[in-house]
PDB file of N, CA and C in Angstrom:
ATOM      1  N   UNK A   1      -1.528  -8.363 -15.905  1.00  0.00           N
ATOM      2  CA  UNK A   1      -1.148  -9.750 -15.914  1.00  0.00           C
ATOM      3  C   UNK A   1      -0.770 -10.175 -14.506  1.00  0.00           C
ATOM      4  N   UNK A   2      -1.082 -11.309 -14.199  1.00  0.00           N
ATOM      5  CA  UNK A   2      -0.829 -11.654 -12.537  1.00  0.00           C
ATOM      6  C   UNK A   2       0.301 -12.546 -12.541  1.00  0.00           C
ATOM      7  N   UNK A   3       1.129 -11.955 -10.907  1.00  0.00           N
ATOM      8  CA  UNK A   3       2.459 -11.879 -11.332  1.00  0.00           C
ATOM      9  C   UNK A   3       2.535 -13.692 -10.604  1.00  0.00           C
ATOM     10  N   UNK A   4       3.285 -14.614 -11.376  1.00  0.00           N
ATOM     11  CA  UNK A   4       3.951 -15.983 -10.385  1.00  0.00           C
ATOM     12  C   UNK A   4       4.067 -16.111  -9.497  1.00  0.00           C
ATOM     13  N   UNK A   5       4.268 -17.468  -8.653  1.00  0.00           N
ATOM     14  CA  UNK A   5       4.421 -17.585  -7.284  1.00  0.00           C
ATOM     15  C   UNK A   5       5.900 -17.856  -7.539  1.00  0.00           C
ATOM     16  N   UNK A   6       6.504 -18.124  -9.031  1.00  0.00           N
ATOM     17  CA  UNK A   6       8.317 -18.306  -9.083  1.00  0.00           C
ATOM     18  C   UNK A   6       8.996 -17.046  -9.079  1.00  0.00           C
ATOM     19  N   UNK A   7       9.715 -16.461  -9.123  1.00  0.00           N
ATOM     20  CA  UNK A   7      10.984 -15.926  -9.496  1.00  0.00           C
ATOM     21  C   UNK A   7      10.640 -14.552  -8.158  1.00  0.00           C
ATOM     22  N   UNK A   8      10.929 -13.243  -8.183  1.00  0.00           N
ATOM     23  CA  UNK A   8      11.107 -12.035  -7.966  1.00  0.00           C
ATOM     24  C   UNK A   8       9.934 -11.209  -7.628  1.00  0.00           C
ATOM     25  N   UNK A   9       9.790 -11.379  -6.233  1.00  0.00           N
ATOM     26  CA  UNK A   9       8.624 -10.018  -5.845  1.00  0.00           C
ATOM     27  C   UNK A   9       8.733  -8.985  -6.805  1.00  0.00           C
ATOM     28  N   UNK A  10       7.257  -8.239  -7.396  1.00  0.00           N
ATOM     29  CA  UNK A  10       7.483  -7.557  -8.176  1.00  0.00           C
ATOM     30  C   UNK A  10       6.710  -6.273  -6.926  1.00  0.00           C
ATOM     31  N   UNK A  11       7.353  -5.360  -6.892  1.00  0.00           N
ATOM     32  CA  UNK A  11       6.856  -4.228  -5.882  1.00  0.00           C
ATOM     33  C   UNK A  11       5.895  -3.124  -6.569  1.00  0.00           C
ATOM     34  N   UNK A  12       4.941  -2.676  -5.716  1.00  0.00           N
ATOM     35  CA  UNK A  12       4.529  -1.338  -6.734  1.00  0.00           C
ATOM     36  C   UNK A  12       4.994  -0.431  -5.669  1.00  0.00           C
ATOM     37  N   UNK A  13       4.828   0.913  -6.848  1.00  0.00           N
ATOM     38  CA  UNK A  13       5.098   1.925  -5.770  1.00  0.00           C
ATOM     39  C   UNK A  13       4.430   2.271  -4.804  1.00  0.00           C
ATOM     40  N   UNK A  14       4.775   2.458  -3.152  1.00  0.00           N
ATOM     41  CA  UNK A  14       3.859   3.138  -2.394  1.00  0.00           C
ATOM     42  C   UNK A  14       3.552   3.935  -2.669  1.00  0.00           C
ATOM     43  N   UNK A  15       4.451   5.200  -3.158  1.00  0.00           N
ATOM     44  CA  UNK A  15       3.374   6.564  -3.334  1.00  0.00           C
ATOM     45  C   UNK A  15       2.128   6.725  -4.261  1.00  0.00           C
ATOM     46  N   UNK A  16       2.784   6.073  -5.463  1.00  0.00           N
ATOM     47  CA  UNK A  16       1.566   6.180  -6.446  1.00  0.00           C
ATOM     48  C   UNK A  16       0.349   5.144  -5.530  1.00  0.00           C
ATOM     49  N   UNK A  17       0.362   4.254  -4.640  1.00  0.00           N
ATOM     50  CA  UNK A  17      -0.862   3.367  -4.265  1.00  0.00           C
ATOM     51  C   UNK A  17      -1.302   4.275  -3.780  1.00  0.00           C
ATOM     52  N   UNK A  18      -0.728   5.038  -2.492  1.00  0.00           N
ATOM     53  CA  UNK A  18      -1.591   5.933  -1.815  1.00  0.00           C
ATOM     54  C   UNK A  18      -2.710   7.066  -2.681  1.00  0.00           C
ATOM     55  N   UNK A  19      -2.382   6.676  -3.706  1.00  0.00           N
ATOM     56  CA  UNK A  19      -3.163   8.255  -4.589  1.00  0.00           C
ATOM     57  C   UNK A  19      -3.959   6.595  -5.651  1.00  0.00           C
ATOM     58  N   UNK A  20      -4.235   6.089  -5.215  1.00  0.00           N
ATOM     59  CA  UNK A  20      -5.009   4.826  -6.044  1.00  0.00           C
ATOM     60  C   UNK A  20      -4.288   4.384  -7.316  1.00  0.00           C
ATOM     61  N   UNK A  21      -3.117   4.799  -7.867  1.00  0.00           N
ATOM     62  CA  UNK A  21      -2.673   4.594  -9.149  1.00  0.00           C
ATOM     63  C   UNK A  21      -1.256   3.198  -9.001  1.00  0.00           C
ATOM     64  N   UNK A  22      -1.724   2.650  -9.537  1.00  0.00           N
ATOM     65  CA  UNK A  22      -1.008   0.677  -9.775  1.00  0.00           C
ATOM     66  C   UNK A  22       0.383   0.817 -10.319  1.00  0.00           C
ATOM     67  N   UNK A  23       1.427   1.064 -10.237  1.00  0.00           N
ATOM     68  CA  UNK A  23       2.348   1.014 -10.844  1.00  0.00           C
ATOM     69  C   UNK A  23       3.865   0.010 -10.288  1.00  0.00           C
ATOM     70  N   UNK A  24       4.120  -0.373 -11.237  1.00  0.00           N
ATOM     71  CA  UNK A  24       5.705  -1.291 -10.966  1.00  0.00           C
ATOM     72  C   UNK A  24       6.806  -0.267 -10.654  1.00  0.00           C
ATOM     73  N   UNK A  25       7.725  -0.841  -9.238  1.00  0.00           N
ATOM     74  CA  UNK A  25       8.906  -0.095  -8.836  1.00  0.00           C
ATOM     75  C   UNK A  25      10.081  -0.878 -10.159  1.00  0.00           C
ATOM     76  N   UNK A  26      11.105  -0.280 -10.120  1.00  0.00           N
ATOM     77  CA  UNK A  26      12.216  -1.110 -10.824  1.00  0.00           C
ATOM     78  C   UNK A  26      13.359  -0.828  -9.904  1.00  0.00           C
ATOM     79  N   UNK A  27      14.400  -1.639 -10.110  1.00  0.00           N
ATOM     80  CA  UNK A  27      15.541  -1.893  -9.307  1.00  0.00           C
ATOM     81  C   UNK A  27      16.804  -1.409 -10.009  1.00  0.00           C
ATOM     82  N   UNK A  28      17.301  -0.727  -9.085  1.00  0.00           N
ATOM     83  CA  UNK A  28      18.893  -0.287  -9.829  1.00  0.00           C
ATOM     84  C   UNK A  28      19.891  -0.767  -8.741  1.00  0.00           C
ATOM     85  N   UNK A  29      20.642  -1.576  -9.603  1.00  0.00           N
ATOM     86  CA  UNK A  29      21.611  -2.869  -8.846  1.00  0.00           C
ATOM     87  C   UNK A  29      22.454  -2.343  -8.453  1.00  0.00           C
ATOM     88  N   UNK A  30      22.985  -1.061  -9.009  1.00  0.00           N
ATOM     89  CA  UNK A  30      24.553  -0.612  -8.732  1.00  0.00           C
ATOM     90  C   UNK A  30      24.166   0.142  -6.929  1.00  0.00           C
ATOM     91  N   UNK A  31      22.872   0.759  -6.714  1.00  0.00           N
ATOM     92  CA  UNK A  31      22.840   1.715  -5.525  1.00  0.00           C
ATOM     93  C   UNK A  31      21.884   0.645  -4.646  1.00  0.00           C
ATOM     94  N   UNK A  32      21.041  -0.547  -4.996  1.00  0.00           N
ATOM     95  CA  UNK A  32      20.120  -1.242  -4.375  1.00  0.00           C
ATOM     96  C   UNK A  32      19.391  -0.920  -3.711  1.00  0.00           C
ATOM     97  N   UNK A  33      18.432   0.244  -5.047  1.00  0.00           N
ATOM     98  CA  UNK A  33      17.350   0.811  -3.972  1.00  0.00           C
ATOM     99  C   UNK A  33      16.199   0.390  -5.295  1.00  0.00           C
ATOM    100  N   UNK A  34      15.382   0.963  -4.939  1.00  0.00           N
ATOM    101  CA  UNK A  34      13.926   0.652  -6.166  1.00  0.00           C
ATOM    102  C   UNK A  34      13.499   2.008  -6.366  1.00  0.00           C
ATOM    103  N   UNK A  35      13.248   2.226  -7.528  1.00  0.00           N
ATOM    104  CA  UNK A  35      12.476   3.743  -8.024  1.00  0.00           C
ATOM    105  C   UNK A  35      11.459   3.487  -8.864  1.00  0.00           C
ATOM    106  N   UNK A  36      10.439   4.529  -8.664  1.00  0.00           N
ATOM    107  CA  UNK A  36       9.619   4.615  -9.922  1.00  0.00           C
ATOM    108  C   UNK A  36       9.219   5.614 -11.219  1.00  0.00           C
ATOM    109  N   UNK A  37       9.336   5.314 -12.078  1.00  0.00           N
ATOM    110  CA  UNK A  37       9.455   6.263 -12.968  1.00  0.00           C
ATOM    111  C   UNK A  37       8.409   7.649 -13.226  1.00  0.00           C
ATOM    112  N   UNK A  38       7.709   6.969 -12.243  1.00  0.00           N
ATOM    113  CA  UNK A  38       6.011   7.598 -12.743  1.00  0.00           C
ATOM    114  C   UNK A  38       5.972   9.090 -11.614  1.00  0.00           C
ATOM    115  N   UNK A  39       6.520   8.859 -10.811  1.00  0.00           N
ATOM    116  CA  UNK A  39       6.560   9.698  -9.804  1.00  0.00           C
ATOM    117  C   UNK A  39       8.474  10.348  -8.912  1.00  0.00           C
ATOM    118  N   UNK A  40       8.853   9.211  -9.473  1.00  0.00           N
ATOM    119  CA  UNK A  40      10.542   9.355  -9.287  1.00  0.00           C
ATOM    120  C   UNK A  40      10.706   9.181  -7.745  1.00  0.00           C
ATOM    121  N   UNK A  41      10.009   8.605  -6.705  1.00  0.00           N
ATOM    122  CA  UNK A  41      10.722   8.188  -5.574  1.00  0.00           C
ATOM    123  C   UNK A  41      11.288   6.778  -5.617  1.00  0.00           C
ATOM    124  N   UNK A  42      12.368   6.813  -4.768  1.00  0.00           N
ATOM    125  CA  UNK A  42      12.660   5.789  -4.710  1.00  0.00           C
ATOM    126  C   UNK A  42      13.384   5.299  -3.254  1.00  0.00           C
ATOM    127  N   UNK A  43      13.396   4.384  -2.639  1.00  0.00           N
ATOM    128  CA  UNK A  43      13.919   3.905  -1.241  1.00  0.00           C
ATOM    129  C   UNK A  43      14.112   2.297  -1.660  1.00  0.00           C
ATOM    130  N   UNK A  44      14.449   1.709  -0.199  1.00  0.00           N
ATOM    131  CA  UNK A  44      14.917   0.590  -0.006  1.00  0.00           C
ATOM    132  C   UNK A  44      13.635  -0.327   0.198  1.00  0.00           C
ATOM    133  N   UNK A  45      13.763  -1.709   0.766  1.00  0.00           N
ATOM    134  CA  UNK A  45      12.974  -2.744   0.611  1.00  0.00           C
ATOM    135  C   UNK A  45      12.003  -2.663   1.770  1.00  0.00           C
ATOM    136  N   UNK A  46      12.842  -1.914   2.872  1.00  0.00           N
ATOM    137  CA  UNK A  46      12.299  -1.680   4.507  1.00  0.00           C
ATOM    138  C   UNK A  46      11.331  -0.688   4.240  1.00  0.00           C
ATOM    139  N   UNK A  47      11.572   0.416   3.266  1.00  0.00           N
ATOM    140  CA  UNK A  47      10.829   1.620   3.394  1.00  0.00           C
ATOM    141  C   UNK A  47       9.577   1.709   2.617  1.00  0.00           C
ATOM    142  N   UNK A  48       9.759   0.511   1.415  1.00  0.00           N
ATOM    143  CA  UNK A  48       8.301   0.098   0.773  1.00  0.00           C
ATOM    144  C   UNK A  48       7.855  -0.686   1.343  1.00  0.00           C
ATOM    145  N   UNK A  49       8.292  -1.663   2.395  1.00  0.00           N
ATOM    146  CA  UNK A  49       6.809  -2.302   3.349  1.00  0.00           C
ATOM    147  C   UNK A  49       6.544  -1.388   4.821  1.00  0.00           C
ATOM    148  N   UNK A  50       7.266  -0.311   5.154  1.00  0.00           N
ATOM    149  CA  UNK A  50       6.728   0.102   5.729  1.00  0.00           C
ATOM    150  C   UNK A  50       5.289   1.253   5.824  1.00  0.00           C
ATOM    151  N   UNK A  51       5.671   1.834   4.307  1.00  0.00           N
ATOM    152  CA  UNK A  51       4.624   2.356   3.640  1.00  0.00           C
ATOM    153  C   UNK A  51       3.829   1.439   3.164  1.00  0.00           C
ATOM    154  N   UNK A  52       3.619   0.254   2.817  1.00  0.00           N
ATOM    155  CA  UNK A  52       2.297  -0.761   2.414  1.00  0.00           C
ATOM    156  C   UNK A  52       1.506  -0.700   3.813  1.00  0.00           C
ATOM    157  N   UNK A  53       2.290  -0.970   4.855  1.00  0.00           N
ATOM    158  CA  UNK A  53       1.403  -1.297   6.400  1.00  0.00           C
ATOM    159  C   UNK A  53       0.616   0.342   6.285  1.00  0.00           C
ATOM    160  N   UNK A  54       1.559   1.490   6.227  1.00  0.00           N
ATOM    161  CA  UNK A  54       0.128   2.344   6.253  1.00  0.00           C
ATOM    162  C   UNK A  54      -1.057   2.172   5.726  1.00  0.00           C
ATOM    163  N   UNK A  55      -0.674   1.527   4.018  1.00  0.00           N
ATOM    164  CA  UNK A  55      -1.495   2.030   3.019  1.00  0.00           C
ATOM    165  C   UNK A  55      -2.490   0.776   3.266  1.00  0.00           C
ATOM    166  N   UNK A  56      -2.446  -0.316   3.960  1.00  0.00           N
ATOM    167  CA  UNK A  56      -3.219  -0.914   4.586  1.00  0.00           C
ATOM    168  C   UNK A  56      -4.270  -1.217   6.112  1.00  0.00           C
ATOM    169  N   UNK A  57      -3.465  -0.122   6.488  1.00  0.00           N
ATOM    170  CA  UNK A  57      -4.295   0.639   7.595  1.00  0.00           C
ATOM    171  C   UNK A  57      -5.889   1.249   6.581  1.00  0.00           C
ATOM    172  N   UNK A  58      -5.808   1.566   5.694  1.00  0.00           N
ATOM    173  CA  UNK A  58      -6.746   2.300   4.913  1.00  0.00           C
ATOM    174  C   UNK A  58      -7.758   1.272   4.459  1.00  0.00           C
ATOM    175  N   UNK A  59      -8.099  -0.169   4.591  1.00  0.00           N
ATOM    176  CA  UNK A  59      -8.567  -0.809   4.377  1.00  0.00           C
ATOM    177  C   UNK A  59      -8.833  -2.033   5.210  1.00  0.00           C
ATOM    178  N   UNK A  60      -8.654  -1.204   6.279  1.00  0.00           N
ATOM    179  CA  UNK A  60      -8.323  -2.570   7.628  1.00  0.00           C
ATOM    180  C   UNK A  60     -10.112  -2.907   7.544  1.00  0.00           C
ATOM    181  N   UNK A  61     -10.788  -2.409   7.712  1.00  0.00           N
ATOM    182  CA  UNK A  61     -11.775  -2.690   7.947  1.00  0.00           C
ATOM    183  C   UNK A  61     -12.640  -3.106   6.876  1.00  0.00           C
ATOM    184  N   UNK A  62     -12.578  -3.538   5.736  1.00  0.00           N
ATOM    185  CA  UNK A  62     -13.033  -3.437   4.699  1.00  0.00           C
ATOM    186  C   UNK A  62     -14.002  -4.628   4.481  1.00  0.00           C
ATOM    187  N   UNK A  63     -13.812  -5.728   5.071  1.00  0.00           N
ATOM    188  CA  UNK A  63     -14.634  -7.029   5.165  1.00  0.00           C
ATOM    189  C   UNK A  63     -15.095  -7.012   6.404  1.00  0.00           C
ATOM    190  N   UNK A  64     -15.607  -6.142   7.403  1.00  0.00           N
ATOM    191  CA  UNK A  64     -16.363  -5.947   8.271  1.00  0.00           C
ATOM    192  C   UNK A  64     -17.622  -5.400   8.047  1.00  0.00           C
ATOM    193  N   UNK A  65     -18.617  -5.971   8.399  1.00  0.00           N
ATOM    194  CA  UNK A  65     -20.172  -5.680   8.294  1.00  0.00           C
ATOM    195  C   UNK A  65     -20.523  -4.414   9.361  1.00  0.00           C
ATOM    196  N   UNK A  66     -20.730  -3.409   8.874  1.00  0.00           N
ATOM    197  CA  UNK A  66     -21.183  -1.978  10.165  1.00  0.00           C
ATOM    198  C   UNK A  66     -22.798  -2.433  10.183  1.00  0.00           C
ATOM    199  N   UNK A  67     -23.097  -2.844  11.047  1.00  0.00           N
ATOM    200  CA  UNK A  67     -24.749  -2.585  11.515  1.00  0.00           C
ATOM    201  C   UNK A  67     -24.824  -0.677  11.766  1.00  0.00           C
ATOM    202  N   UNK A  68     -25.975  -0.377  11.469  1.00  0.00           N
ATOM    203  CA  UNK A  68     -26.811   0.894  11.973  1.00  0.00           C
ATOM    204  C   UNK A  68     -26.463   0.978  13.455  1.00  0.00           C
ATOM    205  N   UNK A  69     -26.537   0.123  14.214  1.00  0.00           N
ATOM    206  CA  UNK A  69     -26.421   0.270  15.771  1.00  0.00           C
ATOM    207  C   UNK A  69     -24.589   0.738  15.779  1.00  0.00           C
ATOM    208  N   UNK A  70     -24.339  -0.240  14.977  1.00  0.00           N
ATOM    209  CA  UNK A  70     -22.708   0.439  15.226  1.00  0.00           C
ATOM    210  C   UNK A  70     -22.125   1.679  14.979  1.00  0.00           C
ATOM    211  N   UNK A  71     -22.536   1.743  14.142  1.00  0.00           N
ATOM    212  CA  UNK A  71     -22.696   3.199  13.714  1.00  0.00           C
ATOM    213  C   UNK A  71     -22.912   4.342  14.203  1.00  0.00           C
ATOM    214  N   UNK A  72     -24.387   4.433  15.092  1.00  0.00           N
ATOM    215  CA  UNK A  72     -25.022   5.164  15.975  1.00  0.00           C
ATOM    216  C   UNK A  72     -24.588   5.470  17.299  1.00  0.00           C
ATOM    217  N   UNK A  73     -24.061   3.763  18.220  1.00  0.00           N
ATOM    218  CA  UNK A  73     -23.014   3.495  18.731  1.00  0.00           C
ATOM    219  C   UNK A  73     -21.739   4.128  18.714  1.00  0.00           C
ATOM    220  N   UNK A  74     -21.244   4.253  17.651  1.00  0.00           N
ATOM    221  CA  UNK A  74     -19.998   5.089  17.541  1.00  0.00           C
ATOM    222  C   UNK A  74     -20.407   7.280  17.663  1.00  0.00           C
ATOM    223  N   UNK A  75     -20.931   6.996  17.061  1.00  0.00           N
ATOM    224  CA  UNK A  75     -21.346   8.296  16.899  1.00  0.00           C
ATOM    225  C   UNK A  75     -21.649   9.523  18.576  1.00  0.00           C
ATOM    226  N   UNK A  76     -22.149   8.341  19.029  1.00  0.00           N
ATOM    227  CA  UNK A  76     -23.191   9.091  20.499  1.00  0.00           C
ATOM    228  C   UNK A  76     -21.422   8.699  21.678  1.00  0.00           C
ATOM    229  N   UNK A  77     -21.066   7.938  21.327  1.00  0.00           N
ATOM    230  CA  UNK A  77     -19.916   7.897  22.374  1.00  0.00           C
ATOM    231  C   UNK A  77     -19.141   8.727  22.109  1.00  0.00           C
ATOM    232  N   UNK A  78     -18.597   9.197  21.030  1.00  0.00           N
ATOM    233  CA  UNK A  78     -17.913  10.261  20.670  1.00  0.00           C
ATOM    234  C   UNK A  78     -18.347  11.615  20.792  1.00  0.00           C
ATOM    235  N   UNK A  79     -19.664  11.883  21.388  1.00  0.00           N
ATOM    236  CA  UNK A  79     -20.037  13.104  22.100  1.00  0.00           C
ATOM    237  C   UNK A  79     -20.026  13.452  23.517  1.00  0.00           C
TER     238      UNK A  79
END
C-alpha cells in the first residue's frame, strides 16, 4: 500500500534493503531509536539515512544509457 504525503515517514529497514527484502522499521518511544523485527537491528534516524545513501550508491547509475563504446572505453583504460 503506498504510504501518504500526511502524517509520519514510514522507514524501511536498511539492512534488510541491502539484501533486496522491503520491510517496515518500528519505533520505540521510551529509547528513540527504530528496530526491525525481521532482522532485529536497530539505530537512530542519522544511521538509517546514512545507510540509504550507500544503498543508493547501488543504483546511481541506473537511468543511464551504456553505449558499447562506453563500455569498451572503460574496459581498455583500465588496462
Amino acid at each position: 500500500m503506498s504510504q501518504g504525503r500526511t502524517g509520519k515517514i514510514n522507514y524501511r529497514c536498511p539492512i534488510c534493503l541491502l539484501r533486496e527484502i522491503d520491510y517496515d522499521l518500528l519505533f520505540e518511544k521510551e529509547v528513540e531509536q527504530f528496530y526491525c523485527r525481521r532482522c532485529n537491528w536497530e539505530g537512530e534516524e542519522q544511521e538509517i539515512l546514512h545507510l540509504y545513501s550507500i544503498y543508493k550508491q547501488k543504483y546511481k547509475a541506473m537511468l543511464k544509457r551504456f553505449t558499447v563504446e562506453d563500455i569498451l572505453k572503460d574496459d581498455f583504460d583500465g588496462k
